[in-house]
C-alpha atoms as a PDB file:
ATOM      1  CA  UNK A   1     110.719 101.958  94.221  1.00  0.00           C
ATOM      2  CA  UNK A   2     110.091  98.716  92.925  1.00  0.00           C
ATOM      3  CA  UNK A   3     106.063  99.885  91.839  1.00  0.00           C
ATOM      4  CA  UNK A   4     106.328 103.376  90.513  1.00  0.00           C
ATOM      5  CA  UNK A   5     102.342 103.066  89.427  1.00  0.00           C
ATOM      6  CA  UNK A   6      99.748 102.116  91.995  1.00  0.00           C
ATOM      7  CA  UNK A   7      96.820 102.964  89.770  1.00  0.00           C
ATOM      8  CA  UNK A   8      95.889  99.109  88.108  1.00  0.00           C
ATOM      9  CA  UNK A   9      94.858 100.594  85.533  1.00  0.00           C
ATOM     10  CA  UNK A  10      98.226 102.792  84.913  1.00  0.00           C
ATOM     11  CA  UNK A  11      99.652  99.543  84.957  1.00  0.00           C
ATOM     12  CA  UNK A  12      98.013  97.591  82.591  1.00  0.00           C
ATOM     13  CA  UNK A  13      96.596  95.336  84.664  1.00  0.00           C
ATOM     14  CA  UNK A  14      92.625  94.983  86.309  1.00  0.00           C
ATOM     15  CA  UNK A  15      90.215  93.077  88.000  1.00  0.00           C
ATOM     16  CA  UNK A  16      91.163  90.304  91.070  1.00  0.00           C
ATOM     17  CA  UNK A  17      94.587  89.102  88.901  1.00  0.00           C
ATOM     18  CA  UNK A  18      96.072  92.824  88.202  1.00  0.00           C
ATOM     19  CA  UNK A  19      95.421  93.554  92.489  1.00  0.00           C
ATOM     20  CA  UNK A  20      97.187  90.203  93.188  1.00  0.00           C
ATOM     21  CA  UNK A  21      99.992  91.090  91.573  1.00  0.00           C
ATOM     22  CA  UNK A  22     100.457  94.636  92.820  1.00  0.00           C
ATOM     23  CA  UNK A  23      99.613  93.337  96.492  1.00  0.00           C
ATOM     24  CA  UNK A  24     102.330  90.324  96.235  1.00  0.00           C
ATOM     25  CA  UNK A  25     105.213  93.298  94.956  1.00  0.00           C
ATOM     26  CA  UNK A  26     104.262  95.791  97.432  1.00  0.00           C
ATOM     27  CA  UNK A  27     104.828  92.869 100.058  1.00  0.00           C
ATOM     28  CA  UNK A  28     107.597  92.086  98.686  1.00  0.00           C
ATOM     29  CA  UNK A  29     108.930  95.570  98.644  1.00  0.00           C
ATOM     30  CA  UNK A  30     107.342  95.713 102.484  1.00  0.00           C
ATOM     31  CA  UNK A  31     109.677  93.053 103.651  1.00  0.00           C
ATOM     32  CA  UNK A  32     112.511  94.155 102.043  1.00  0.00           C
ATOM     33  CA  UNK A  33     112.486  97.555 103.531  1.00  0.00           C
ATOM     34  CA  UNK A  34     111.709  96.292 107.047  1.00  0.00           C
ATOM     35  CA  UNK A  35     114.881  94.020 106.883  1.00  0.00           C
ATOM     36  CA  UNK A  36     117.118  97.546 105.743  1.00  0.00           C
ATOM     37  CA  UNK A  37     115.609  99.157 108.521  1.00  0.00           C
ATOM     38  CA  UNK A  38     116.261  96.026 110.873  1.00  0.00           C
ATOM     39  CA  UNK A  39     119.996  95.672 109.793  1.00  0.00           C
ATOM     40  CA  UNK A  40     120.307  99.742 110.447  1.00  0.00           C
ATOM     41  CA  UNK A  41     118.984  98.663 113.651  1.00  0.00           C
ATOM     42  CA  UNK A  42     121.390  96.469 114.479  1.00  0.00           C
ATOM     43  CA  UNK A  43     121.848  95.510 118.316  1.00  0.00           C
ATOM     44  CA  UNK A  44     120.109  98.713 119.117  1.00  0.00           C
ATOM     45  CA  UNK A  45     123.315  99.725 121.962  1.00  0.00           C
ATOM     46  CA  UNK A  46     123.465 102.681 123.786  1.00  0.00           C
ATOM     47  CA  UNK A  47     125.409 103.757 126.376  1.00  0.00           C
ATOM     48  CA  UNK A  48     122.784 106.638 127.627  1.00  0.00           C
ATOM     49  CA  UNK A  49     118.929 106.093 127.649  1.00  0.00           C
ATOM     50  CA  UNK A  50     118.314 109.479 125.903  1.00  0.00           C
ATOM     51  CA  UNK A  51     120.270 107.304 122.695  1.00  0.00           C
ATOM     52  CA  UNK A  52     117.022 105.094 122.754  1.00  0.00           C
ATOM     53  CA  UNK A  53     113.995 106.252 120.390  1.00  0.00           C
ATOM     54  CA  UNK A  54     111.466 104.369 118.144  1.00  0.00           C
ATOM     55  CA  UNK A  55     110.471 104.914 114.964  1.00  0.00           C
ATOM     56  CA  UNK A  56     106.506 104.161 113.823  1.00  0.00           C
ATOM     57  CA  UNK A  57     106.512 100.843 111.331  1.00  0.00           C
ATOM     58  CA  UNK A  58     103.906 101.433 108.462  1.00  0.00           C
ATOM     59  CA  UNK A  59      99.883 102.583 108.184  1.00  0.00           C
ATOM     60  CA  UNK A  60      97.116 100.418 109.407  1.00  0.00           C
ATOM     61  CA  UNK A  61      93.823 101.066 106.763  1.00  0.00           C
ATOM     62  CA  UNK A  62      92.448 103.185 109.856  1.00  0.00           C
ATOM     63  CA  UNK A  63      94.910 105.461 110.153  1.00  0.00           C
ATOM     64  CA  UNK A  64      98.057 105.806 112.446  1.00  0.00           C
ATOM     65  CA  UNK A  65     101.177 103.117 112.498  1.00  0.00           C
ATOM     66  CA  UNK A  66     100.942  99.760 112.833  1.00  0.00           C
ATOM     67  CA  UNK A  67     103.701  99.368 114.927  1.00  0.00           C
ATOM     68  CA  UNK A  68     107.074 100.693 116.265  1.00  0.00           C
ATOM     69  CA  UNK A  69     111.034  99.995 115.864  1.00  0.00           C
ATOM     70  CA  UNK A  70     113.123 100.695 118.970  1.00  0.00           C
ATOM     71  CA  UNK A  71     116.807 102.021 117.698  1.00  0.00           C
ATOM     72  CA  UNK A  72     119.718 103.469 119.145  1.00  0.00           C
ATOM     73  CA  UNK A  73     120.791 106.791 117.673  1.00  0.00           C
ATOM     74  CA  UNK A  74     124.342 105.568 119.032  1.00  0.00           C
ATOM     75  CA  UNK A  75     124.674 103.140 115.847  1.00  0.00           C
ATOM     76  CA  UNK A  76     121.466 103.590 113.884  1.00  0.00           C
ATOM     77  CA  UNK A  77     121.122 106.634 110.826  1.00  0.00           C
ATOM     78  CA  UNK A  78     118.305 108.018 112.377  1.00  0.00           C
ATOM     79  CA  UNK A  79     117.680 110.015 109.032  1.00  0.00           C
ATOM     80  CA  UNK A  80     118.415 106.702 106.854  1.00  0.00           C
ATOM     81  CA  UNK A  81     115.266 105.024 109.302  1.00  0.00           C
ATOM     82  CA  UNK A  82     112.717 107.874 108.600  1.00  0.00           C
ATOM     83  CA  UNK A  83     113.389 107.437 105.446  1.00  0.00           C
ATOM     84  CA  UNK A  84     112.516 103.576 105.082  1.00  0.00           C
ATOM     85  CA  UNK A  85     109.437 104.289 107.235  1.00  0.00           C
ATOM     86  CA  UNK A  86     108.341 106.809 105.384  1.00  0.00           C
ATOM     87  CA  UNK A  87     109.188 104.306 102.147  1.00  0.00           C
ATOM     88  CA  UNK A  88     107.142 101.443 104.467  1.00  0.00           C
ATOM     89  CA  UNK A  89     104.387 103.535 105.128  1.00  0.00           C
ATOM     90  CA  UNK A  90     103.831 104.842 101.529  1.00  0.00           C
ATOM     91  CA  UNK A  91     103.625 101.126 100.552  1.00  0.00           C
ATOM     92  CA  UNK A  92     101.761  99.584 102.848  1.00  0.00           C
ATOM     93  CA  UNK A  93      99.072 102.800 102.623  1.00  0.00           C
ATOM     94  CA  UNK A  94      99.207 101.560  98.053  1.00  0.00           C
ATOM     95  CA  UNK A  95      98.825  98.009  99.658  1.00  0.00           C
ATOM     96  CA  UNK A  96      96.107  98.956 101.701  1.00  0.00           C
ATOM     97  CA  UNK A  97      93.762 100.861  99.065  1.00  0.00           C
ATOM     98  CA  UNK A  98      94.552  97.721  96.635  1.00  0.00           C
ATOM     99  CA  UNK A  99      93.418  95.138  98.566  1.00  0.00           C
ATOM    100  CA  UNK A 100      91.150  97.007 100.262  1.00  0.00           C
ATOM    101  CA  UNK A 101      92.504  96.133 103.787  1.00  0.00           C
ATOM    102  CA  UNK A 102      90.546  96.968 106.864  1.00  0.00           C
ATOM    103  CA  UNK A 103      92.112  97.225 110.496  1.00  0.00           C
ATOM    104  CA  UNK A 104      90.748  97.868 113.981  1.00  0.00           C
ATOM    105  CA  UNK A 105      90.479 101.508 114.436  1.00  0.00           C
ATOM    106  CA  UNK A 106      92.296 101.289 117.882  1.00  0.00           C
ATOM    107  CA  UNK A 107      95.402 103.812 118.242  1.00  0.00           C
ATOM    108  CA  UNK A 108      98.780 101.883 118.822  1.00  0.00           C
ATOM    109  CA  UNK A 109     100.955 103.513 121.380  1.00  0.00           C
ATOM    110  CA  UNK A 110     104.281 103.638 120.823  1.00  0.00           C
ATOM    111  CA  UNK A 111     106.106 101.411 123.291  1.00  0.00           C
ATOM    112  CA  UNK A 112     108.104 103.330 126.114  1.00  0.00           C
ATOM    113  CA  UNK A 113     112.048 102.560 125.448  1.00  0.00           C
ATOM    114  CA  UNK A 114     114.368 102.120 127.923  1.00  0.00           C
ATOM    115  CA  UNK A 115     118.419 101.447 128.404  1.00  0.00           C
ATOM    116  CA  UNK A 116     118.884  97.631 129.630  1.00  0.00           C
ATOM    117  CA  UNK A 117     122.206  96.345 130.116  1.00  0.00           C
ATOM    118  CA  UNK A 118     123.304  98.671 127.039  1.00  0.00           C
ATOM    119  CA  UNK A 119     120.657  97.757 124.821  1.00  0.00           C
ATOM    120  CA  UNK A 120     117.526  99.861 123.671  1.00  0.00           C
ATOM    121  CA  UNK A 121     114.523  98.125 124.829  1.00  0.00           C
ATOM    122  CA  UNK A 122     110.623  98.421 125.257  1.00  0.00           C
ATOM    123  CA  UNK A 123     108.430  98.342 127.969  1.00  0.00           C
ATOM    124  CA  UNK A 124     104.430  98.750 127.870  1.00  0.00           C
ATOM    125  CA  UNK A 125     102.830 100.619 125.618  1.00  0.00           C
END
């Protein structure tokens, strides 16, 4: 990935600067998964509800995802889409001990999907 070290020190870097640095690339490399896993998204179509799943989006600093993708196994590689969430949550959990993040500790539900009008879609959580 595009930080193999997370240590700062394994990097050569320390102190506010070195964590600014590794924060800013593991954002970048945040973003740049989320818009793979987007674009395998797609439209999220279906033609049957049991098509429609989500997949959890990253680690809050408490523990548990901060959020969820709603796909269609009809288009979407659902094995491709673990993978880049499991590749999002491993950097946003670096990003997290770096910067020393801190979240609510409330659990977020994944949302309840649903077929509408032949797209995936999600309802309350």
């Amino acid at each position: 990935m595009l930080l193999a070290c997370c240590g700062l020190q394994a990097c050569g870097l320390a102190g506010t600067e070195g964590r600014q640095t590794i924060a800013g690339g593991l954002q970048s490399e945040m973003r740049d998964i989320r818009l793979q896993m987007v674009r395998e998204i797609g439209d999220a179509s279906a033609r049957r509800p049991e098509q429609c799943h989500v997949v959890p989006l990253g680690v809050r600093a408490c523990g548990g995802p901060r959020d969820y993708l709603i796909y269609s196994s009809a288009i979407s590689d659902e094995r491709k889409l673990e993978e880049l969430a499991r590749q999002y949550a491993e950097a946003e959990e670096k990003y997290n001990r770096v910067t020393g993040a801190a979240s609510t500790c409330t659990h977020v539900m994944p949302p309840q999907v649903r077929l509408d009008k032949g797209k995936c879609t999600g309802g309350e959580r």
